[in-house]
N, C-alpha and C. Protein backbone atom coordinates (compact mmCIF):
# COMPACT_ATOMS: atom_id res chain seq x y z
N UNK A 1 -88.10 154.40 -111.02
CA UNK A 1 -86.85 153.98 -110.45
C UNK A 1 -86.39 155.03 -109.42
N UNK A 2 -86.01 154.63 -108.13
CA UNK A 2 -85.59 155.33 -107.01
C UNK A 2 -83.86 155.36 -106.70
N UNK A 3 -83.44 156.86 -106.47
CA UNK A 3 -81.80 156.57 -106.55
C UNK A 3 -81.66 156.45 -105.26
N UNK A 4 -80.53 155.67 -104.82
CA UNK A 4 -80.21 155.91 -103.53
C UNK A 4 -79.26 156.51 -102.74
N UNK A 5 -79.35 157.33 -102.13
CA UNK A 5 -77.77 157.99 -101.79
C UNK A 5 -77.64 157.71 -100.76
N UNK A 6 -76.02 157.37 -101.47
CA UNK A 6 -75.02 156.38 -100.36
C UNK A 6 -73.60 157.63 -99.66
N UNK A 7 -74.29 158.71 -99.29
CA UNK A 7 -73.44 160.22 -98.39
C UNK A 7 -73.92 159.92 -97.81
N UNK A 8 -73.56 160.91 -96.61
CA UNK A 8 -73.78 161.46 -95.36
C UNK A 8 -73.75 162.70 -95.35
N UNK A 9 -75.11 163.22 -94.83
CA UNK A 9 -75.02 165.24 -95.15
C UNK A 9 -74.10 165.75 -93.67
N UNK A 10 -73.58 166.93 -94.23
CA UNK A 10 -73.42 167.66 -93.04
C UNK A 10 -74.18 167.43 -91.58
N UNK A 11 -75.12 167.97 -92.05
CA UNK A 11 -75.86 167.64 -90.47
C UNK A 11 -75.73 166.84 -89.53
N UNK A 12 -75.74 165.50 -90.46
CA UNK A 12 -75.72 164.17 -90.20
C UNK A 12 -74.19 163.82 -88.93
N UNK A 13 -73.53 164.31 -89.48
CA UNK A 13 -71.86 164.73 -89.66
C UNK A 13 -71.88 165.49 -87.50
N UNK A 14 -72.34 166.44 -88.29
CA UNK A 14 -72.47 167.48 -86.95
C UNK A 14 -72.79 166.77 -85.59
N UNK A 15 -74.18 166.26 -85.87
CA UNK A 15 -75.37 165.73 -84.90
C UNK A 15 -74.44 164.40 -84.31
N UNK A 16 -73.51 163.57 -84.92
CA UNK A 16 -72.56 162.78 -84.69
C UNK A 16 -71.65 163.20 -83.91
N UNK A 17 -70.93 164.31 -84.41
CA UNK A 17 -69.79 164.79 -83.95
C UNK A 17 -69.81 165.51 -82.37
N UNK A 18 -70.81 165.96 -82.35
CA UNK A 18 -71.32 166.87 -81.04
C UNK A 18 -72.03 165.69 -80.11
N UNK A 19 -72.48 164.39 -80.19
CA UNK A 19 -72.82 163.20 -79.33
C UNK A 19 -71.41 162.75 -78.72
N UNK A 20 -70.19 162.86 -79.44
CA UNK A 20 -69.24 161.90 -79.32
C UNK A 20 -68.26 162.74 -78.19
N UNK A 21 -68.20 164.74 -78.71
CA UNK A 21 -68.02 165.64 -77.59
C UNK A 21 -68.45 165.41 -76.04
N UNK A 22 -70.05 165.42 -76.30
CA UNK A 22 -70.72 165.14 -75.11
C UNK A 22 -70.34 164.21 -74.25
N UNK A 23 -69.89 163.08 -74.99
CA UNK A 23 -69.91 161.75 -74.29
C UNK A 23 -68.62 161.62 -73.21
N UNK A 24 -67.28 162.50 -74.20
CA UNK A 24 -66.18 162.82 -74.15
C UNK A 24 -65.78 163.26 -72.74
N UNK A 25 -66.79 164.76 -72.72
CA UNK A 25 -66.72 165.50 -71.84
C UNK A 25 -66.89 165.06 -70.26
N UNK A 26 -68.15 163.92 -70.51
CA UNK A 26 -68.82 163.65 -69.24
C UNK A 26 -67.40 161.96 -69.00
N UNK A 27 -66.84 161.66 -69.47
CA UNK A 27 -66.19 160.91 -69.21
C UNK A 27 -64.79 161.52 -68.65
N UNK A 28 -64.89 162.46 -69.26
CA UNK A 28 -63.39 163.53 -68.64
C UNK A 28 -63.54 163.95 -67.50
N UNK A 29 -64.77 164.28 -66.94
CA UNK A 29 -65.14 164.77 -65.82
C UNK A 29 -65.27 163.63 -64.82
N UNK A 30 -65.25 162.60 -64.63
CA UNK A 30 -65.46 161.32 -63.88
C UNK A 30 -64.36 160.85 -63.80
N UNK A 31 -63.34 160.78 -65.02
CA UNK A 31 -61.61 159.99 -64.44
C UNK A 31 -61.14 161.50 -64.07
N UNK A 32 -61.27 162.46 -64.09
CA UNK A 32 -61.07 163.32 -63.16
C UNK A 32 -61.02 163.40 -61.84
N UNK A 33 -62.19 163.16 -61.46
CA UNK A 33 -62.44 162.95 -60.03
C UNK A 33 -61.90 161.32 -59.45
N UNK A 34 -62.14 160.62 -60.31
CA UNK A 34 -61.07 159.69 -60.05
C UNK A 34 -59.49 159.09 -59.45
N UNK A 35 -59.35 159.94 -60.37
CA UNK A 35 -57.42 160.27 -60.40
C UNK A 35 -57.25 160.92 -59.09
N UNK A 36 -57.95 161.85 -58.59
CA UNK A 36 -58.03 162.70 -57.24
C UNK A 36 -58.10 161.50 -56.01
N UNK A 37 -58.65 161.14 -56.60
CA UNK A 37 -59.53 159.78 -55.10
C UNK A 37 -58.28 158.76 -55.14
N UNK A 38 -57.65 158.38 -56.50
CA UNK A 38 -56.22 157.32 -56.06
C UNK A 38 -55.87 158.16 -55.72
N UNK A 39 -55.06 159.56 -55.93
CA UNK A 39 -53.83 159.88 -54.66
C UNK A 39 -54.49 160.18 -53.56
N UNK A 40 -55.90 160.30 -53.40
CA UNK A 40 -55.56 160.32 -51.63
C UNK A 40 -55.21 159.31 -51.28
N UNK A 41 -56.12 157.95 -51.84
CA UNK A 41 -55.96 156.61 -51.25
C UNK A 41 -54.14 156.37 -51.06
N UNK A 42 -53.33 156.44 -52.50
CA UNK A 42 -51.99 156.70 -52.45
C UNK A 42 -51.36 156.74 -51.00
N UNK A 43 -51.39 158.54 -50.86
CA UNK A 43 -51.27 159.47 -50.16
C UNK A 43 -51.57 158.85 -48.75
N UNK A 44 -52.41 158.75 -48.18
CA UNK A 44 -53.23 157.76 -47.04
C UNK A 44 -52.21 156.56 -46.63
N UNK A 45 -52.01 155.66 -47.86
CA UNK A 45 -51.35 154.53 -47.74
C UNK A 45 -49.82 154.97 -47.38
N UNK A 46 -49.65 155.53 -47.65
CA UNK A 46 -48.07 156.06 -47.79
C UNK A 46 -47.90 156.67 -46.21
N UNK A 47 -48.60 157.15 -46.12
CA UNK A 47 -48.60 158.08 -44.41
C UNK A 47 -48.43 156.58 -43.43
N UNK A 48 -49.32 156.07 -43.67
CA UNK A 48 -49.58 155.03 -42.84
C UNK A 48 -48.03 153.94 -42.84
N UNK A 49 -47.64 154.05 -44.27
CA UNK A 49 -46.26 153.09 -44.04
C UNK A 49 -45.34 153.68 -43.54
N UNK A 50 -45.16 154.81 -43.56
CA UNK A 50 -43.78 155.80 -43.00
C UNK A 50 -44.21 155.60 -41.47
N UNK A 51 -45.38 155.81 -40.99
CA UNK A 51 -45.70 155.97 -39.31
C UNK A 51 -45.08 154.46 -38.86
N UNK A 52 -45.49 153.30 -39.48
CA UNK A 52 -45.40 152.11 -38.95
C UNK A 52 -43.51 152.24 -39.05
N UNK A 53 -43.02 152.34 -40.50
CA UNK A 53 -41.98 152.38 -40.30
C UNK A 53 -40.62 152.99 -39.62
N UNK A 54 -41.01 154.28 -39.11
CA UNK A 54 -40.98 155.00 -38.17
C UNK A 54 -40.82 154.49 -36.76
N UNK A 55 -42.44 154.27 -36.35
CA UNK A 55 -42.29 153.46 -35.30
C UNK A 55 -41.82 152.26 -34.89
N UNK A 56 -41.51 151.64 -35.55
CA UNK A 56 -40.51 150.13 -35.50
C UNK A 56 -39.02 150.44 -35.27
N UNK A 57 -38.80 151.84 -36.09
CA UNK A 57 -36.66 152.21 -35.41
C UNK A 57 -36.83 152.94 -34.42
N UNK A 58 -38.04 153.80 -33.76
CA UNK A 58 -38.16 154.54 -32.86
C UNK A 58 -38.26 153.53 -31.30
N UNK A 59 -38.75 152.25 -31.69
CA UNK A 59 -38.72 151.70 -30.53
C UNK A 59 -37.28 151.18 -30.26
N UNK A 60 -36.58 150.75 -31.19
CA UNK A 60 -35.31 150.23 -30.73
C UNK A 60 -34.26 151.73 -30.82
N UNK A 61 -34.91 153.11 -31.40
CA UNK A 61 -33.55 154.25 -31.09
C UNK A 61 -34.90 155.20 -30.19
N UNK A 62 -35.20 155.06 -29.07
CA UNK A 62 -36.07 156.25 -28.76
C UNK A 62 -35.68 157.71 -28.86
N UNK A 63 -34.36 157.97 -28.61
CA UNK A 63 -33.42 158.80 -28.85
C UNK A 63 -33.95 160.01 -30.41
N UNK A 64 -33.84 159.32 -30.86
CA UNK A 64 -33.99 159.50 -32.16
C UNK A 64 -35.25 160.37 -32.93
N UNK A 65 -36.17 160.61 -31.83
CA UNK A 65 -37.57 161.36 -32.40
C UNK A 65 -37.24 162.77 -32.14
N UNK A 66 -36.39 163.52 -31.41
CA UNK A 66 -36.60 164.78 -31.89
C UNK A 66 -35.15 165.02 -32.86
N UNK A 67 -34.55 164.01 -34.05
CA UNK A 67 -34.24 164.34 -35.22
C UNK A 67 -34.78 163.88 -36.48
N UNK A 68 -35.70 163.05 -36.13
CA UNK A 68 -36.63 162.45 -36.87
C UNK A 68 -36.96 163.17 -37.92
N UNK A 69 -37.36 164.84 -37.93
CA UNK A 69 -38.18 165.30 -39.40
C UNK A 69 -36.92 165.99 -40.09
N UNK A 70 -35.55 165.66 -40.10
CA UNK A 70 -34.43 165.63 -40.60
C UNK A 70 -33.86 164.23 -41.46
N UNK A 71 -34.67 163.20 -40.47
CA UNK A 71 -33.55 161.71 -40.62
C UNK A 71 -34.60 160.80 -41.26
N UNK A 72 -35.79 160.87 -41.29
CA UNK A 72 -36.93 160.19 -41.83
C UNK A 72 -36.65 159.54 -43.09
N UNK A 73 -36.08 160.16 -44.16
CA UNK A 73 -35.67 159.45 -45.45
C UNK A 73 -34.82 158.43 -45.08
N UNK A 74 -34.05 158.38 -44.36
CA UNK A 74 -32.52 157.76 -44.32
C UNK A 74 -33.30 156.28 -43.48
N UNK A 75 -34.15 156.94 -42.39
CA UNK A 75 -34.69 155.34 -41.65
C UNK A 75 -35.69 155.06 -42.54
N UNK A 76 -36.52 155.48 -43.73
CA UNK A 76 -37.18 154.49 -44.87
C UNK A 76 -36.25 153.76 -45.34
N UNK A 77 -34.91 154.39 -45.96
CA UNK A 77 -34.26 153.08 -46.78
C UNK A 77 -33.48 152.19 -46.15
N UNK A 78 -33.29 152.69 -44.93
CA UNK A 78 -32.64 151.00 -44.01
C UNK A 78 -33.63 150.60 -43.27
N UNK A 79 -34.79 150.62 -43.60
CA UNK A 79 -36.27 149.70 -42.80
C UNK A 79 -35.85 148.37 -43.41
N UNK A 80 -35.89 147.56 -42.85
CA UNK A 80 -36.61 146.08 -43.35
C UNK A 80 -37.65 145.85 -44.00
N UNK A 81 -38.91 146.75 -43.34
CA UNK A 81 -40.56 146.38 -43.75
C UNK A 81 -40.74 147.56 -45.26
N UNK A 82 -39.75 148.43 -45.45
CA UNK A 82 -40.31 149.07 -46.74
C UNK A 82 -39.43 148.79 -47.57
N UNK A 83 -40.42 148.47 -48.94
CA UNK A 83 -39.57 147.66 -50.13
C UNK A 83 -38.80 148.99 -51.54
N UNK A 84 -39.71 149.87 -51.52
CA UNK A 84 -39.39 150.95 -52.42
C UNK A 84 -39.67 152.08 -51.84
N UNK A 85 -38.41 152.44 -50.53
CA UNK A 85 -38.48 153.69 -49.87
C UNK A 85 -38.97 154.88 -51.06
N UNK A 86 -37.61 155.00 -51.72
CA UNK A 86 -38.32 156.31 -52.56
C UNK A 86 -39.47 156.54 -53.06
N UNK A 87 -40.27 155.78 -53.62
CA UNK A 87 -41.76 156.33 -53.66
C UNK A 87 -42.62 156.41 -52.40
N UNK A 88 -42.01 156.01 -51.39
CA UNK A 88 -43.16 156.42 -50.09
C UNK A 88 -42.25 158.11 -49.70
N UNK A 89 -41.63 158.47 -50.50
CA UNK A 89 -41.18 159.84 -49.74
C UNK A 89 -41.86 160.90 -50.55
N UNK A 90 -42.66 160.73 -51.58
CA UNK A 90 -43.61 161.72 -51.82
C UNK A 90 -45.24 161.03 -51.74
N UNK A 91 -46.00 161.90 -51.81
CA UNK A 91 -46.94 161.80 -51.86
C UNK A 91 -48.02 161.34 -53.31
N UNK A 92 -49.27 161.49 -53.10
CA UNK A 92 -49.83 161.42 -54.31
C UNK A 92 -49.66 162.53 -55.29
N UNK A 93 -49.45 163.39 -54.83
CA UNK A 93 -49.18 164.32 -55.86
C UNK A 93 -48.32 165.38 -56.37
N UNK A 94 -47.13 164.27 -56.00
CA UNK A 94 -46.02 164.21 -55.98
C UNK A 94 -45.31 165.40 -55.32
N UNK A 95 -45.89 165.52 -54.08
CA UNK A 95 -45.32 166.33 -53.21
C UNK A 95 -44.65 165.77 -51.92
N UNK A 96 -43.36 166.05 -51.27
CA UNK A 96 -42.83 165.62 -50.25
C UNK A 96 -43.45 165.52 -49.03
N UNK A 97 -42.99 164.73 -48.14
CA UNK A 97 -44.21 164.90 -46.92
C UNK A 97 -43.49 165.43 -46.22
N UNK A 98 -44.34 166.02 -44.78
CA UNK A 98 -43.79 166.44 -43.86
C UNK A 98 -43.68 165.70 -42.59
N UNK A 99 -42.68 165.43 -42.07
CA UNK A 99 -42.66 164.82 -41.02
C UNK A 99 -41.73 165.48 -40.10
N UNK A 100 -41.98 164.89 -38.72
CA UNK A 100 -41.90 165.89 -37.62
C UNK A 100 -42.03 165.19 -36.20
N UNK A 101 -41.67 165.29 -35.05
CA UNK A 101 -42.58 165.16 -33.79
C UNK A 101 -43.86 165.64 -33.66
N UNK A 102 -44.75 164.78 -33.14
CA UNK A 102 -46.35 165.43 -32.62
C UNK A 102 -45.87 166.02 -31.47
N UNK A 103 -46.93 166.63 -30.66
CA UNK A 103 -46.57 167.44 -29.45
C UNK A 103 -46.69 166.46 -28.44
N UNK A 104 -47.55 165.54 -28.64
CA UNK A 104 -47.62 164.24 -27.66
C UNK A 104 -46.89 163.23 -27.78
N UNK A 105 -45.89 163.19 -28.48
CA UNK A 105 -44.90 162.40 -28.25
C UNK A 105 -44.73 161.28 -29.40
N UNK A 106 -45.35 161.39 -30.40
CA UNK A 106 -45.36 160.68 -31.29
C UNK A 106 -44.66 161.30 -32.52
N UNK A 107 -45.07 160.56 -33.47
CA UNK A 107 -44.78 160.90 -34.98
C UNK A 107 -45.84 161.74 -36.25
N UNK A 108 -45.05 162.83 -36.47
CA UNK A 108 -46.72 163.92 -37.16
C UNK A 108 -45.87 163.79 -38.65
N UNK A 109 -46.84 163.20 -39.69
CA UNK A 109 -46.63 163.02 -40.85
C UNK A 109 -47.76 163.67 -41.75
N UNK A 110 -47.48 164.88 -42.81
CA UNK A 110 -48.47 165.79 -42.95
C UNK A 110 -47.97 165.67 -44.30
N UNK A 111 -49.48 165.64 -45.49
CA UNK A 111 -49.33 165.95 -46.24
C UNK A 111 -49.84 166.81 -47.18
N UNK A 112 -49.29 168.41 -47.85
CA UNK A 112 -50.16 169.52 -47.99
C UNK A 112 -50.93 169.13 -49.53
N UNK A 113 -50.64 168.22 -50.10
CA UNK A 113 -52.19 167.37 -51.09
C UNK A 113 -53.08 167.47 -51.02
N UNK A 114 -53.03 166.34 -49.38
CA UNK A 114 -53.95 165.55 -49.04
C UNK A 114 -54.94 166.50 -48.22
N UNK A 115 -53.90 167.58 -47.82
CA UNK A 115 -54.47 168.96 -46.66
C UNK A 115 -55.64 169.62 -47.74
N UNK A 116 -55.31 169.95 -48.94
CA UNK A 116 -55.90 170.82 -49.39
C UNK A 116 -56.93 169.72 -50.88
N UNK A 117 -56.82 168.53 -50.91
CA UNK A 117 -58.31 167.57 -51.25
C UNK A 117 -58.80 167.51 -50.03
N UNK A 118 -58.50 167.55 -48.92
CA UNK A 118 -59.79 167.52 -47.60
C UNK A 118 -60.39 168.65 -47.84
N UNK A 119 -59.80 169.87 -47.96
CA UNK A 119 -60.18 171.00 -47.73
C UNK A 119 -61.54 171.08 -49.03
N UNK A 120 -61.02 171.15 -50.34
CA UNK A 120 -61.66 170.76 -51.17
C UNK A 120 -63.08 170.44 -51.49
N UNK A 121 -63.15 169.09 -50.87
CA UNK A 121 -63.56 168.18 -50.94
C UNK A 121 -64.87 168.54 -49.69
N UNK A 122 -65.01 168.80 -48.50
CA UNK A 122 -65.78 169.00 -47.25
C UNK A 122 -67.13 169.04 -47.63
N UNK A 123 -67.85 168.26 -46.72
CA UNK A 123 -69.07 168.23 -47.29
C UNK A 123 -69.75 168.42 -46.11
């Protein structure tokens, strides 16, 4: 007659426990880099709505671009075209943007995130 044992040894235990680490780890490391890649995309998207929105009161106040990196919040929330100014006034990572005149006559919208995942990131 043969007994059967119905445990689990240590080892058994271990050799489990240290697969499930592993697995852990390499999955931590991938929504990592993940999470990075939505706020640029974020970040990106957000630049791009402030410029458009920007440029839509700049054509009817031309006046108005060298107080622009003062007044920028105030023309997001009376835009027409943006629906939830306050989250386009930070960035992905949850830093404020910078906005400003370009030297050529436009609108310079900078964000030090997005400055330093480029930097990062260079391949």
């Amino acid at each position: 007659m043969k007994i059967r044992r119905n445990h689990v040894t240590l080892i058994e235990m271990m050799i489990v426990m240290s697969l499930i680490a592993l697995i852990a780890g390499a999955l931590a490391v991938n929504l990592t880099g993940s999470m990075e890649t939505g706020k640029k995309f974020k970040t990106e998207t957000g630049m791009k709505q402030i410029d458009e929105a920007l440029t839509l009161y700049l054509m009817d106040h031309p006046e108005a671009l060298s107080d622009i990196s003062s007044n920028w919040r105030a023309i997001l929330r009376e835009s027409p075209v943006v629906k939830d100014a306050k989250s386009l006034e930070k960035d992905g990572w949850g830093q404020s943007y910078r906005v400003g005149e370009d030297p050529n006559g436009g609108i310079l919208i900078e964000s030090q995130g997005l400055t330093e995942y480029s930097r990062k990131n260079r391949k």
